[in-house]
Protein backbone atom coordinates (compact mmCIF):
# COMPACT_ATOMS: atom_id res chain seq x y z
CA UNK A 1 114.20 111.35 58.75
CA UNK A 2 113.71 112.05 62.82
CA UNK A 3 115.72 114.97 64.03
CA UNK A 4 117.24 113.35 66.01
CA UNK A 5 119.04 111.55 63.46
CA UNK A 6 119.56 114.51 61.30
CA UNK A 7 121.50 116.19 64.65
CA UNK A 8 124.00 113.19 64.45
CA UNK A 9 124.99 113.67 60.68
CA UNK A 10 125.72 117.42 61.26
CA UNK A 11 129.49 115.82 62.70
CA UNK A 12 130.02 114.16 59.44
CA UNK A 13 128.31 116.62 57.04
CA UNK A 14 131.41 119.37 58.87
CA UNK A 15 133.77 117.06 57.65
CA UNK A 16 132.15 116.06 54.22
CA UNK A 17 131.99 112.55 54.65
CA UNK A 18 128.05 112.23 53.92
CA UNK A 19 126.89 110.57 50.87
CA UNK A 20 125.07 112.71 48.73
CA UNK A 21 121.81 111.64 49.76
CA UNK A 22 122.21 112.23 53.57
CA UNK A 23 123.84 115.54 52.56
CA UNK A 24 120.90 116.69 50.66
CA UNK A 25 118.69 115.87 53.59
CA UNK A 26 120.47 117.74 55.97
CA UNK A 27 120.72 120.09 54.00
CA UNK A 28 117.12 120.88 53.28
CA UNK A 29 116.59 120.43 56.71
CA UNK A 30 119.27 123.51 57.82
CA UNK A 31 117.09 125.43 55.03
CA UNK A 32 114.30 124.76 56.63
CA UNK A 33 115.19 127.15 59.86
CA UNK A 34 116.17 124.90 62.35
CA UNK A 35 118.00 127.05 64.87
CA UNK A 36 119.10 124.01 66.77
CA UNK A 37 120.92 122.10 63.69
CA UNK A 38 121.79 125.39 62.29
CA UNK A 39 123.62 126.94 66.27
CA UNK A 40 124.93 122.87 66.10
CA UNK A 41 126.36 123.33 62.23
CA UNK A 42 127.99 127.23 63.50
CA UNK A 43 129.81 125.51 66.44
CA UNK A 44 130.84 122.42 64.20
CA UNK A 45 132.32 124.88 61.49
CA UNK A 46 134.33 127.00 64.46
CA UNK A 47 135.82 123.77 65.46
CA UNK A 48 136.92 122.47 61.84
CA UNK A 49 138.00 126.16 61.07
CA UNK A 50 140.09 126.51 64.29
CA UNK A 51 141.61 123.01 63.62
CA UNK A 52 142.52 123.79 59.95
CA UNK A 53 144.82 126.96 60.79
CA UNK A 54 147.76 126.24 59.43
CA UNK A 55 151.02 125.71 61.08
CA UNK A 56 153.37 128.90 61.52
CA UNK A 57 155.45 128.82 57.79
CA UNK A 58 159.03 127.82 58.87
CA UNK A 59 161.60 129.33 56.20
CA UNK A 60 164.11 126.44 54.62
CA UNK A 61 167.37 126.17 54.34
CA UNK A 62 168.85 128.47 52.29
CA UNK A 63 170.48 126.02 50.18
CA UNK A 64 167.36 123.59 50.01
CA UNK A 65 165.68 126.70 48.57
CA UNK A 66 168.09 127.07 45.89
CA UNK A 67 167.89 123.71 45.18
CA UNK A 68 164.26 123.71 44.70
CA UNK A 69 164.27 126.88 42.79
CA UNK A 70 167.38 125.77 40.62
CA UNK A 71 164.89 122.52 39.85
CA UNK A 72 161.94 124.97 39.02
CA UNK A 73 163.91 126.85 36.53
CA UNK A 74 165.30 123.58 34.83
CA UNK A 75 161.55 122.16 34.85
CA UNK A 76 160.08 125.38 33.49
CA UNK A 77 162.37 125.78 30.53
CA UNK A 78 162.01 122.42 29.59
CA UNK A 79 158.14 123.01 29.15
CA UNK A 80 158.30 126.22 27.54
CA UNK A 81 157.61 127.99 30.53
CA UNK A 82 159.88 130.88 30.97
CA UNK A 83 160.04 131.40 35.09
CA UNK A 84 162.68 134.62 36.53
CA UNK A 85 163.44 135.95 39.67
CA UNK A 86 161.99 139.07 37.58
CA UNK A 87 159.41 141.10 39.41
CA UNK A 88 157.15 139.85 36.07
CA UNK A 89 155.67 136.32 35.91
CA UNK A 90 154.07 135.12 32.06
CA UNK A 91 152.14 132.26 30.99
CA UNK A 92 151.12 132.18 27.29
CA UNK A 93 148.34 130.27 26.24
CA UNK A 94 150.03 127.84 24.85
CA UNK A 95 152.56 127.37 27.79
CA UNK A 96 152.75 124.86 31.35
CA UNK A 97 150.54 121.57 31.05
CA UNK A 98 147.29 120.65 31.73
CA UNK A 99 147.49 117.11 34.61
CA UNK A 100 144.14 115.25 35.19
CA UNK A 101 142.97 116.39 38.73
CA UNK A 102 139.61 113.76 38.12
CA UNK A 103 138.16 111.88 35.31
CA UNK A 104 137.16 114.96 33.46
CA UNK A 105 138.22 117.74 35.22
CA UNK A 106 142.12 118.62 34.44
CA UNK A 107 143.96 122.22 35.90
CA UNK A 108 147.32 124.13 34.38
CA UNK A 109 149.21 125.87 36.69
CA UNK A 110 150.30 129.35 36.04
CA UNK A 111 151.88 129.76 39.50
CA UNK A 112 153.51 128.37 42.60
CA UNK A 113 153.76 130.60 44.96
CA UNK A 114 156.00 128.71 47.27
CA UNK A 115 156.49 131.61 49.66
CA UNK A 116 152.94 131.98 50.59
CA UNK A 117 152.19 128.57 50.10
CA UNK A 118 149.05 129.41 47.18
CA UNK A 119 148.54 128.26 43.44
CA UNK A 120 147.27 130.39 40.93
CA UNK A 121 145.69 127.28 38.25
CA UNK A 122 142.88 127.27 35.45
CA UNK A 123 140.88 124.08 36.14
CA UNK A 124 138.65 122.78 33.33
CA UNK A 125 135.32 120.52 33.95
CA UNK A 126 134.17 118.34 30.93
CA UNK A 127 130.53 118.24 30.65
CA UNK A 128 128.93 115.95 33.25
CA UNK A 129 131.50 116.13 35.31
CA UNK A 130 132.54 116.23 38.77
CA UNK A 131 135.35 117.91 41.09
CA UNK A 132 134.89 115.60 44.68
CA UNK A 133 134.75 116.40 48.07
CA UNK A 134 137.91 118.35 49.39
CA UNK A 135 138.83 120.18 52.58
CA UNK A 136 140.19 123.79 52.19
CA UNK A 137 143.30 124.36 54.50
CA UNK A 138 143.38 127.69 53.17
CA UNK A 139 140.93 130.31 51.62
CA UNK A 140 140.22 129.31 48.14
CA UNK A 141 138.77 131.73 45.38
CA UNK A 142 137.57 131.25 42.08
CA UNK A 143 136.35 133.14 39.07
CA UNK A 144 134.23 131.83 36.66
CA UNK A 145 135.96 132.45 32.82
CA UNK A 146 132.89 130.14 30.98
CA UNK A 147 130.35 127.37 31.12
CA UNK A 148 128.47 126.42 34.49
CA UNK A 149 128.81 124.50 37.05
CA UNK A 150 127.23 123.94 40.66
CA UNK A 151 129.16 124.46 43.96
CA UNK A 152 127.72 124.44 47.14
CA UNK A 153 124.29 123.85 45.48
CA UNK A 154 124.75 127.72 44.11
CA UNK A 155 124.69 128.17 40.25
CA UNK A 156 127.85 129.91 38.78
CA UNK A 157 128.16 130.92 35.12
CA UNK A 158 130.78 133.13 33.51
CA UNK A 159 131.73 136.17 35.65
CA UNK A 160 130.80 134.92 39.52
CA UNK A 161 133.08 134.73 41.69
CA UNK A 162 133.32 132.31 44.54
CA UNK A 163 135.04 132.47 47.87
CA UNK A 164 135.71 129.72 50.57
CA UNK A 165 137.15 130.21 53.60
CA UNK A 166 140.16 128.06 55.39
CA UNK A 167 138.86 124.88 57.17
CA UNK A 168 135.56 124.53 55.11
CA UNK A 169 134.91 121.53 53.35
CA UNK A 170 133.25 121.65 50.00
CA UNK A 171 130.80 119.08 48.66
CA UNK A 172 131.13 117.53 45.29
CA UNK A 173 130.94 120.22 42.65
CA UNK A 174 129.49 119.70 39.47
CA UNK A 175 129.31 121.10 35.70
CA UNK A 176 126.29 120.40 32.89
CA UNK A 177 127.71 121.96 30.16
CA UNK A 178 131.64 121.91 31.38
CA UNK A 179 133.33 125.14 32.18
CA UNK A 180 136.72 126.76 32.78
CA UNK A 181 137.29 129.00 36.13
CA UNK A 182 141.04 130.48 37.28
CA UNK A 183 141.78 129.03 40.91
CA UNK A 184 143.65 130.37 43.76
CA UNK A 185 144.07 127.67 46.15
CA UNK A 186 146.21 126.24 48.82
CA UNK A 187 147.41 122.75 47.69
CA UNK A 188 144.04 120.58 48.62
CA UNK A 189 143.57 117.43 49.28
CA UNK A 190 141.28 115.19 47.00
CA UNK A 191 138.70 112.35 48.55
């Protein structure tokens, strides 16, 4: 593929809106040591960062709170879930539901934390399968708990961890043999 063509995905591949194949070859090429692509790819990521800050939290009403958290508490004891205004928060094993995210890939949500706007979730791959493209508008971490999968093109088994920062974009991440990892996420959006 000519350079120059590679220098016009690097827009898209910031955004994750290459196919797989054009991502791969852009990739390889960044490995490759380009400094031009690579200073292009730095500025690009700046950009997408600085445009993914979030907006300054705005507190709700004080009754709209209550309202919410009234609904929480109702919703929670209905599914087992005990939740308190204690300064203790438990989920047993048994506890909350697991929701299909993707074909394949489902998550249980141990906590909402609406203040700070994060989720605490386990999400569960099948083997074969595949979490898609999504943009981060917050840092997200995970921990691998078991199994494999591929993110970023890096390997991660049981016991890695993996950070990524606000406004990156993460490609389509992928398990062989399934696995299970505990999430702590903004809410993101799925492509």
């Amino acid at each position: 593929m000519e350079h120059v063509h590679l220098q016009q995905l690097c827009e898209a591949y910031a955004l994750g809106a290459l196919d797989e194949d054009e991502r791969r070859q852009l990739e390889t090429h960044l490995q490759s040591g380009c400094d031009e692509c690579t200073a292009k790819m730095a500025g690009l990521n700046r950009v997408i960062t600085a445009l993914g800050l979030p907006a300054e939290p705005v507190a709700p009403p004080t009754e709209l709170k209550k309202k919410i958290l009234q609904q929480a508490l109702q919703a929670g004891s209905t599914a087992g879930t005990q939740i308190s205004h204690l300064p203790f928060h438990f989920v047993r094993s048994h506890e909350g539901q697991w929701q299909t995210l993707a074909p394949g890939v489902t998550t249980k949500i141990l906590f909402a934390d609406t203040q700070h706007g994060r989720t605490t979730m386990l999400l569960r791959m099948s083997p074969g399968s595949q979490l898609f493209s999504h943009r981060h508008e917050g840092t997200e971490e995970l921990f691998m708990i078991e199994g494999d999968c591929i993110s970023q093109g890096v390997p991660l088994s049981a016991g890695d961890y993996h950070r990524a920062e606000g406004g990156s974009t993460h490609s389509v991440t992928s398990t062989e043999n399934g696995c299970l990892m505990l999430v702590i996420s903004p809410e993101i959006e799925m492509r």
